[in-house]
Protein backbone atom coordinates (compact mmCIF):
# COMPACT_ATOMS: atom_id res chain seq x y z
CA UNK A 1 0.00 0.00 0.00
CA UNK A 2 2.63 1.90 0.77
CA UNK A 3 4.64 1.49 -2.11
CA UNK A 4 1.92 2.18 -4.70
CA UNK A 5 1.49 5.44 -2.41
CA UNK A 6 5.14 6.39 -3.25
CA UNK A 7 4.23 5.59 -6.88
CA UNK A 8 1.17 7.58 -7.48
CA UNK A 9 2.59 10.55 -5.32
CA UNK A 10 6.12 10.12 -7.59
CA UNK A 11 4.50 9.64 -11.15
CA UNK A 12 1.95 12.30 -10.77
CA UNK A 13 4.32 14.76 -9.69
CA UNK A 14 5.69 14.65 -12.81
CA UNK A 15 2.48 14.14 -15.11
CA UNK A 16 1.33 16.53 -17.82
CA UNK A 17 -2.36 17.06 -18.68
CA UNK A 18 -2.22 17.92 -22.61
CA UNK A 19 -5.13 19.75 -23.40
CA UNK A 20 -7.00 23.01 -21.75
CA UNK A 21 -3.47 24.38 -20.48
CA UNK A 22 -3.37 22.34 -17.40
CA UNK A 23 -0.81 20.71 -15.68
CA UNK A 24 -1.39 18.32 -12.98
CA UNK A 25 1.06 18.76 -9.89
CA UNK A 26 0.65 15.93 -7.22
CA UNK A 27 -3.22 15.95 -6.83
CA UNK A 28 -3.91 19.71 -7.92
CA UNK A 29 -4.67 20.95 -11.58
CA UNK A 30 -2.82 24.26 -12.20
CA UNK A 31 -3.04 26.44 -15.09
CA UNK A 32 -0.35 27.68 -16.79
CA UNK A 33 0.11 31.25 -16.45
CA UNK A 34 -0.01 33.47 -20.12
CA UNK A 35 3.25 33.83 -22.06
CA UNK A 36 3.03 37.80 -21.33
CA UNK A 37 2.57 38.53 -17.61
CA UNK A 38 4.11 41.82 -18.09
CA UNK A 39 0.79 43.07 -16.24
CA UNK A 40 0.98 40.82 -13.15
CA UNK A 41 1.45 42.37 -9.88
CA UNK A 42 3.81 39.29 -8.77
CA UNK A 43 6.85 37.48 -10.03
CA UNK A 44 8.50 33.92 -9.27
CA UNK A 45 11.55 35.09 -7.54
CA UNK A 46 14.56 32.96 -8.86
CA UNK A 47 15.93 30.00 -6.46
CA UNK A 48 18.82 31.60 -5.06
CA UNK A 49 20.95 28.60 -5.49
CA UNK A 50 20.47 25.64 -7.73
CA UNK A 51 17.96 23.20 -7.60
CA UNK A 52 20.51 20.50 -6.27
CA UNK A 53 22.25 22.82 -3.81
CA UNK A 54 20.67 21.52 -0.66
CA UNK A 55 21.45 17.62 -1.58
CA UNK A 56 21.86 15.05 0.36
CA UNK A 57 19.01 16.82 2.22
CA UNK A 58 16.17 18.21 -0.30
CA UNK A 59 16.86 16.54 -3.38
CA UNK A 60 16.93 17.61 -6.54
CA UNK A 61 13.72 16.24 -8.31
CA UNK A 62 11.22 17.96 -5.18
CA UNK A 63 12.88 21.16 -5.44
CA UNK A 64 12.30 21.71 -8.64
CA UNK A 65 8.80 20.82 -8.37
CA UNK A 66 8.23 22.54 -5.17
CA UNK A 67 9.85 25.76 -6.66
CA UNK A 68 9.07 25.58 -10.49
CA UNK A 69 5.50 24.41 -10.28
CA UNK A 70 3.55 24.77 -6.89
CA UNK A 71 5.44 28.28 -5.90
CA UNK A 72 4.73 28.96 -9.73
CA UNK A 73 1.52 28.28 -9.24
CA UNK A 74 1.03 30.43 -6.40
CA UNK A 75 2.29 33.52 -8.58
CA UNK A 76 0.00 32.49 -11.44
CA UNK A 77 -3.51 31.73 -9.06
CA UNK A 78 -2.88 34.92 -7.19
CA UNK A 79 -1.83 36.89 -9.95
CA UNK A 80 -5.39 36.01 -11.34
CA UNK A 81 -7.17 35.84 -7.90
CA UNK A 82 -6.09 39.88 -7.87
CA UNK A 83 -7.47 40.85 -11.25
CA UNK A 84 -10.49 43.04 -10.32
CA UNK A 85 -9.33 43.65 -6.66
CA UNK A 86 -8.53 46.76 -7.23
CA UNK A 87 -5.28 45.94 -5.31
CA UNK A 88 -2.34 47.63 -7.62
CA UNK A 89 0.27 48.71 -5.20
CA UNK A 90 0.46 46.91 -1.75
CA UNK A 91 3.73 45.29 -1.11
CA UNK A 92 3.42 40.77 -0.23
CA UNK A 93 3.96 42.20 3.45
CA UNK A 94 1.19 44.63 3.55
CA UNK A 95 -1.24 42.36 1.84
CA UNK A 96 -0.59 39.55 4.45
CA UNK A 97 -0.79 41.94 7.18
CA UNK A 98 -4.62 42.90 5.97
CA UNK A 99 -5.46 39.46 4.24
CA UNK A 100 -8.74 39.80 6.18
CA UNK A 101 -9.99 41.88 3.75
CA UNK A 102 -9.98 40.18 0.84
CA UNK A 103 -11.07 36.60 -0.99
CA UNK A 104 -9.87 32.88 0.06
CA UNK A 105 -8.44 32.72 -3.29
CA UNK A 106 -5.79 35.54 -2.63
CA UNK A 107 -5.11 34.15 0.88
CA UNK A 108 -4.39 30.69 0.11
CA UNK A 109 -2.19 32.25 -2.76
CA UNK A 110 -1.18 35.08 -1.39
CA UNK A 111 0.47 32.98 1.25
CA UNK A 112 1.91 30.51 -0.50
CA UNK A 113 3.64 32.77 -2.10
CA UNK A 114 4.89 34.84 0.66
CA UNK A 115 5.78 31.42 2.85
CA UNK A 116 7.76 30.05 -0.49
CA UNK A 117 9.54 33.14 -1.30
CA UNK A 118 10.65 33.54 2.24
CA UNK A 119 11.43 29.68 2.74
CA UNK A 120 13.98 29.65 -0.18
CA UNK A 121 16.09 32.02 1.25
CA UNK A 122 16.24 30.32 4.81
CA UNK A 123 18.12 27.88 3.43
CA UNK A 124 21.47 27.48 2.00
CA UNK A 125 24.19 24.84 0.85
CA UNK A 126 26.50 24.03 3.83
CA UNK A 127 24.48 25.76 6.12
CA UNK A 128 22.92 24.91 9.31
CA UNK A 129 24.86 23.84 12.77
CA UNK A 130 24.36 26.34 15.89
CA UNK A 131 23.05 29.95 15.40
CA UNK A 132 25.29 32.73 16.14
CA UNK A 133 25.63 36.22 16.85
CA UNK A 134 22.12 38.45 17.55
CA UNK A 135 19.20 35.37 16.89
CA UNK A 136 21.57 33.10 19.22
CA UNK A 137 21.31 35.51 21.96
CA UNK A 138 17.57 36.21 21.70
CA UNK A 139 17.02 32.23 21.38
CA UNK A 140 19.10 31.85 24.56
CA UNK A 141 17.13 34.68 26.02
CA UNK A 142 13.96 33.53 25.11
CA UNK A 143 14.16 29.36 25.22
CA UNK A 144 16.94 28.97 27.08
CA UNK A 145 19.30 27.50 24.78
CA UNK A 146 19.13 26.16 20.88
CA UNK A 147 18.43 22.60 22.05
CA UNK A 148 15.31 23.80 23.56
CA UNK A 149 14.50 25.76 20.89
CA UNK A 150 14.71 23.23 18.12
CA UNK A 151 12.93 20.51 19.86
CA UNK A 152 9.94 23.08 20.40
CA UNK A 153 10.27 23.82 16.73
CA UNK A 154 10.68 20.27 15.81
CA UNK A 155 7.16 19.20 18.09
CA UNK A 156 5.42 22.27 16.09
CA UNK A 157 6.31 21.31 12.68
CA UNK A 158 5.43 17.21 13.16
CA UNK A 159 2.51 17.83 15.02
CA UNK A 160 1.21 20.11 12.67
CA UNK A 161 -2.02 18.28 11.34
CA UNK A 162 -2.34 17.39 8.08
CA UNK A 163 -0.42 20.48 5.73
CA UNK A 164 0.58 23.57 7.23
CA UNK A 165 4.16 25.51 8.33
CA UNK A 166 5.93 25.93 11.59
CA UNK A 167 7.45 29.11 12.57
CA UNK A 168 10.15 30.89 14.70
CA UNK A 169 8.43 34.76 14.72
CA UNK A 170 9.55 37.46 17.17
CA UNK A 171 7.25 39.67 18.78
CA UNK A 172 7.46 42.52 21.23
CA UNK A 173 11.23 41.71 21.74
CA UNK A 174 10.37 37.61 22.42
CA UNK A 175 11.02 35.26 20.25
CA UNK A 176 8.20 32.65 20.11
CA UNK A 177 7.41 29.06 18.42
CA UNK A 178 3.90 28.73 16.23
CA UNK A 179 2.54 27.16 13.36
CA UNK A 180 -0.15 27.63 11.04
CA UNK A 181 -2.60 25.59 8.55
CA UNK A 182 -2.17 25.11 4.63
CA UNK A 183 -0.89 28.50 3.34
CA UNK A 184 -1.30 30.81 6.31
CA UNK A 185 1.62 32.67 8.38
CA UNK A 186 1.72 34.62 11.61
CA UNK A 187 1.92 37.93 9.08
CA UNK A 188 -1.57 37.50 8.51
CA UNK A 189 -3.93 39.20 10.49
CA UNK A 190 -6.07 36.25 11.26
CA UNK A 191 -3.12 34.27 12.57
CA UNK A 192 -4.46 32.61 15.91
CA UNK A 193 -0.43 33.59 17.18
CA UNK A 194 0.91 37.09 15.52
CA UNK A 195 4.72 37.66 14.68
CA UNK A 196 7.55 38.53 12.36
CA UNK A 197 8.67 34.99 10.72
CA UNK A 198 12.19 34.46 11.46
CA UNK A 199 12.39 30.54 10.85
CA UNK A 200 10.03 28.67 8.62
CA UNK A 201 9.62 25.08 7.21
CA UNK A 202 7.14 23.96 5.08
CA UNK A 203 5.51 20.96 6.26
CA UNK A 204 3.16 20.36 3.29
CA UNK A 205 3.84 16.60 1.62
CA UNK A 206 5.31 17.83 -1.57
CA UNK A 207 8.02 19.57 0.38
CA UNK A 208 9.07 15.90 1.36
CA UNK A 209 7.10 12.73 0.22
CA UNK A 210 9.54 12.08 -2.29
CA UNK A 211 12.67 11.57 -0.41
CA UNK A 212 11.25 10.81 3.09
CA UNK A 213 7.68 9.65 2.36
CA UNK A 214 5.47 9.26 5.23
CA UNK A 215 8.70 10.38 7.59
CA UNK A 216 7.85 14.02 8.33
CA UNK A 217 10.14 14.18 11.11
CA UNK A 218 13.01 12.99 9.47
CA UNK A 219 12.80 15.99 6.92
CA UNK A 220 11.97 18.12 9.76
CA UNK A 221 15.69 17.03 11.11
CA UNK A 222 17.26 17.44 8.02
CA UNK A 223 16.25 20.52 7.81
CA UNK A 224 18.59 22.06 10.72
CA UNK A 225 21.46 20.92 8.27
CA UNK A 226 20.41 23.65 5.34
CA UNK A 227 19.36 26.44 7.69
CA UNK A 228 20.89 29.96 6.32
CA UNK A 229 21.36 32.06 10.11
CA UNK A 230 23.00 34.54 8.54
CA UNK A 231 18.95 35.53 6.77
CA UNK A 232 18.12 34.98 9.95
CA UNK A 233 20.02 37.38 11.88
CA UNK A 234 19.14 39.86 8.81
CA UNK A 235 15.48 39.04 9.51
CA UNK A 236 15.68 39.45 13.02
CA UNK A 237 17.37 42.94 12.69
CA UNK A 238 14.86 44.11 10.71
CA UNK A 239 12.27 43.84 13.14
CA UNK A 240 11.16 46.87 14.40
């Protein structure tokens, strides 16, 4: 059962629906976006490092799908989602921050697209090991040490039911661990736990199934081995 699982999961990943301009990624029909989206609000931000940089860890074949077709799809639904909104100008930020106010469509997009484009750039080849200079002292300062920290993070992001994302945000000068369903983050106005992300792992199946199947937390652990703490000391300086 298992093993035809894997299968399904593995072949339809990769499957192409010829006809109507659809592709099917794992079990969700996207369609492709126009060749001129000159007039989109939003663009795919490039990877910034290559789709096999994070390997032994995040292999090659699910970051290129997780980048090049569900973050692409993101773009392209909320892209469309906005058409009409009369939305022209907000920044990703600002539209989180107020997400209240408009459709399901351009949440659910909205924040995949804002969780993806921040996600890329918290990780990094030969990254990870202990945190250093300002986010080490606010972890100490607000966990007690990194061990601490990481299992609390680690318990968020496998207990997370079903799809979702756990989070490291700081908020009035504490540091805190949260995590929130399908697309949302603690940006977001309707967030049950409100913060500046810091840390963030996707804990959505096609962020993993390939490589680690049903084995959430062994991605989860994997993860500490790609984590860029040099973005997250940027991040964390940042906040105001």
């Amino acid at each position: 059962m298992e093993k035809s699982r894997r299968k399904f999961i593995r072949n339809a990943a990769l499957l192409t629906v010829a006809g109507a301009g659809l592709r099917l990624v794992g079990t969700q029909a996207f369609a492709d976006s126009p060749q001129d989206d000159s007039g989109f609000l939003f663009k795919l931000p490039a990877l910034p490092y290559g789709a096999a940089a994070l390997e032994p860890y995040i292999d090659t074949q699910t970051m290129e799908i997780h980048h090049g077709k569900h973050h692409k799809a993101y773009v392209d639904n909320l892209n469309k989602a906005l058409k009409g909104s009369g939305l022209t100008s907000d920044s990703l930020e600002d539209l989180m921050k107020n997400i209240s106010k408009y459709s399901v469509a351009i949440r659910n997009n909205g924040g995949g697209h804002y969780n993806h484009s921040l996600f890329w750039k918290l990780m990094k080849p030969a990254g990870g090991g202990n945190p250093d200079g300002q986010i080490a002292e606010a972890i100490n300062n607000s966990f007690g040490s990194f061990k601490i920290m990481q299992e609390q993070f680690n318990a968020a992001a496998t207990t997370r039911f079903g799809s979702g994302w756990a989070w490291l945000i700081a908020d009035k000068g504490k540091l805190t661990i949260t995590s929130t369903p399908n697309q949302d983050n603690p940006l977001m106005d309707i967030a049950e736990v409100k913060g500046t992300p810091l840390l963030a792992l996707d804990v959505w199946e096609h962020a993993y199934y390939l490589k680690y199947q049903n084995k959430r937390a062994d991605y989860v652990n994997a993860f500490w081995n790609v984590v860029n703490w040099e973005h997250v000391n940027s991040l964390l300086k940042a906040v105001k």
